[in-house]
C-alpha atoms as a PDB file:
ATOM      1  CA  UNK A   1       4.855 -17.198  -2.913  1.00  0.00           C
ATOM      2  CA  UNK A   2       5.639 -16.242  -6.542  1.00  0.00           C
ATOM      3  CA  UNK A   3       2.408 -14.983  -8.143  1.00  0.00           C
ATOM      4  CA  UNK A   4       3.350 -12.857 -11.357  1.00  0.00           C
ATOM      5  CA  UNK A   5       2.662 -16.237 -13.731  1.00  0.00           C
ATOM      6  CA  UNK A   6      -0.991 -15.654 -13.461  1.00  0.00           C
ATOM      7  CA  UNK A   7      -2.688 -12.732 -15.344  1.00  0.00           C
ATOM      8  CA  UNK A   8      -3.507  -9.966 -12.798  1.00  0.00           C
ATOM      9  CA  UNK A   9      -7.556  -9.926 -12.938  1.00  0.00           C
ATOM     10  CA  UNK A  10      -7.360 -13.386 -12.494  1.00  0.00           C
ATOM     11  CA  UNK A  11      -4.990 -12.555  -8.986  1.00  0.00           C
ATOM     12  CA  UNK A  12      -7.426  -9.909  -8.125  1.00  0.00           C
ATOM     13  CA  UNK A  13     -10.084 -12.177  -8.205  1.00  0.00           C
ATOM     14  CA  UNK A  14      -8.786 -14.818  -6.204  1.00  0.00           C
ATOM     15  CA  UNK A  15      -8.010 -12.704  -3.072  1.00  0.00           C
ATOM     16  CA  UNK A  16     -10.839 -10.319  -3.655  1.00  0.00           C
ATOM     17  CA  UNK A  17     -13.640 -12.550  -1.599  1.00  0.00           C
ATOM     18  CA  UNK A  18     -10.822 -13.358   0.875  1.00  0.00           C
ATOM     19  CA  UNK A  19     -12.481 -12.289   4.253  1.00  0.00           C
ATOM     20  CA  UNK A  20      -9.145 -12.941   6.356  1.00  0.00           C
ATOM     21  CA  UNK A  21      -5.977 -10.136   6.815  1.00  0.00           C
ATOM     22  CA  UNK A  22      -3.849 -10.187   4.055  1.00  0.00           C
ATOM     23  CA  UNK A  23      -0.581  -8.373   3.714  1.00  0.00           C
ATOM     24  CA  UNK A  24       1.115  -7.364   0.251  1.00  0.00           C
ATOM     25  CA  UNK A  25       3.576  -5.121  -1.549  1.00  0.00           C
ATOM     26  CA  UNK A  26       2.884  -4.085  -5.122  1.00  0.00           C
ATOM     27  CA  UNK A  27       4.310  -2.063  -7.258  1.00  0.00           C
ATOM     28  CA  UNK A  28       0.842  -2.281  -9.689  1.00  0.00           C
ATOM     29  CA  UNK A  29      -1.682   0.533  -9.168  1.00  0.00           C
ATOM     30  CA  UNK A  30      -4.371  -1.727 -10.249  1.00  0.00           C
ATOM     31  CA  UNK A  31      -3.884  -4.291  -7.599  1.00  0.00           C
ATOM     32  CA  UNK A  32      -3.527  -1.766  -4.881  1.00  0.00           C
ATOM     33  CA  UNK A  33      -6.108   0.075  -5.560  1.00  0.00           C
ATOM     34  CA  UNK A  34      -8.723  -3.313  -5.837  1.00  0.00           C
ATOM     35  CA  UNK A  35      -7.119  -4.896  -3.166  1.00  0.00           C
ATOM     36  CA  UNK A  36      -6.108  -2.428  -0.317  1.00  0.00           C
ATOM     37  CA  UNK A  37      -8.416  -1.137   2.306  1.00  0.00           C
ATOM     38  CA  UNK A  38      -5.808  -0.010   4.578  1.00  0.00           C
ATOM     39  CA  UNK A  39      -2.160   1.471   3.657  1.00  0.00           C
ATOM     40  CA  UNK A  40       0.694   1.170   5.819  1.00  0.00           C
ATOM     41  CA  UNK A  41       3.697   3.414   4.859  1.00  0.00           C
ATOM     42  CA  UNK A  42       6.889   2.634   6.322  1.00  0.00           C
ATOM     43  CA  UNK A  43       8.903   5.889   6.090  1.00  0.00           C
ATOM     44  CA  UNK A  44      12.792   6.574   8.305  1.00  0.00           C
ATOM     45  CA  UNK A  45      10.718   7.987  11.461  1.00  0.00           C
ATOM     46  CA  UNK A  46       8.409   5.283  11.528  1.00  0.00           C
ATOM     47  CA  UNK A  47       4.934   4.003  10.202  1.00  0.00           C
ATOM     48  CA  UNK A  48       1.907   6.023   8.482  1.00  0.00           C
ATOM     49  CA  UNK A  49      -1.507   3.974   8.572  1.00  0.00           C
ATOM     50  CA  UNK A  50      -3.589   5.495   6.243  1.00  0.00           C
ATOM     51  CA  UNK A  51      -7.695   4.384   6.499  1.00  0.00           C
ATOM     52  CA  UNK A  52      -8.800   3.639   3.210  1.00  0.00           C
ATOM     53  CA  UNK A  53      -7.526   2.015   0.157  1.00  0.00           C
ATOM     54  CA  UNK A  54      -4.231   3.622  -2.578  1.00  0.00           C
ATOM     55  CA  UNK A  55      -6.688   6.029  -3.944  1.00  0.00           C
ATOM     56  CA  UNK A  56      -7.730   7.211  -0.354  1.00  0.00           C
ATOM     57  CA  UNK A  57      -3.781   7.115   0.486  1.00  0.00           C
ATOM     58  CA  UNK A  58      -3.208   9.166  -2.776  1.00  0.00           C
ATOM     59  CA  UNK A  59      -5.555  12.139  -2.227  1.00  0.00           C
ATOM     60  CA  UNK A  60      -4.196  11.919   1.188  1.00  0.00           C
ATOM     61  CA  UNK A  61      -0.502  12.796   0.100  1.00  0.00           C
ATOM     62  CA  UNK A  62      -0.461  13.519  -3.382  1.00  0.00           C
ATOM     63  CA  UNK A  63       1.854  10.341  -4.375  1.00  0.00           C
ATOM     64  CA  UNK A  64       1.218   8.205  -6.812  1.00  0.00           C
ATOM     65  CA  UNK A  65       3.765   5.272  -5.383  1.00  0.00           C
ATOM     66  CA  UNK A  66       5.327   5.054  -2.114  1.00  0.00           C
ATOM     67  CA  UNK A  67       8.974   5.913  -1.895  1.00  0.00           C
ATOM     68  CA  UNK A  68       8.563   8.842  -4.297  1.00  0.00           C
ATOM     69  CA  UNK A  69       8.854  11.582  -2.701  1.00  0.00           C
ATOM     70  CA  UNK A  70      10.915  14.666  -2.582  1.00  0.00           C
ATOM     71  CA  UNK A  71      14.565  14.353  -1.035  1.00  0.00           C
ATOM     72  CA  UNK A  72      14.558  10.378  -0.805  1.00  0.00           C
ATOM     73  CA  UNK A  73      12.020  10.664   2.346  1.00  0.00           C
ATOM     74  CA  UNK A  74       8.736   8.977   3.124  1.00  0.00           C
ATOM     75  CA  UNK A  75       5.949  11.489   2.603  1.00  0.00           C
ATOM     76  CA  UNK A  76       3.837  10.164   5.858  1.00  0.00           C
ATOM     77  CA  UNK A  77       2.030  12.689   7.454  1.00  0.00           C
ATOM     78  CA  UNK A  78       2.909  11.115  10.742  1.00  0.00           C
ATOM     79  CA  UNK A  79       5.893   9.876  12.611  1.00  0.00           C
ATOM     80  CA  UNK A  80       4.403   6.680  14.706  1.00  0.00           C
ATOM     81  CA  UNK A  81       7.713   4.580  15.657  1.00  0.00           C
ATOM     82  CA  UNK A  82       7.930   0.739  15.684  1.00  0.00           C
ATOM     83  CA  UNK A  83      11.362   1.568  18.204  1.00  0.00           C
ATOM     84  CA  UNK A  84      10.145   0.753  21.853  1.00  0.00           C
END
């Protein structure tokens, strides 16, 4: 689904009441940070759930973005593996 026609508070509004699981990828602060109440990073050893929303995932690690962080790694605090 294509959403970037539509302004973004009118996106954040939409979704905001939405009581079901919703999964997204955003490069907009603003939308993460309304929308997320649960981070999942995906880093080369494996997943980091964060509890909380971007700002929560932020204080956690000091990143502003995902993918940002020194030497081309994921900055996860843990190493959970999706590999069986």
């Amino acid at each position: 689904m294509l959403l970037f026609p539509f302004p973004k508070a009118m996106l954040v509004a939409a979704v905001a009441d939405f009581e079901g699981t919703m999964l997204f990828v955003s490069h907009d602060r603003h939308v993460l940070g309304a929308l997320s109440n649960r981070v999942l990073e995906l880093t080369p050893e494996g997943v980091c759930p964060y509890g909380g929303g971007y700002s929560e995932y932020v204080a956690r690690t000091g990143q502003e973005a995902p993918g940002l962080h020194p030497g081309g790694r994921g900055g996860g605090l843990c190493g959970l593996s999706l590999k069986p």
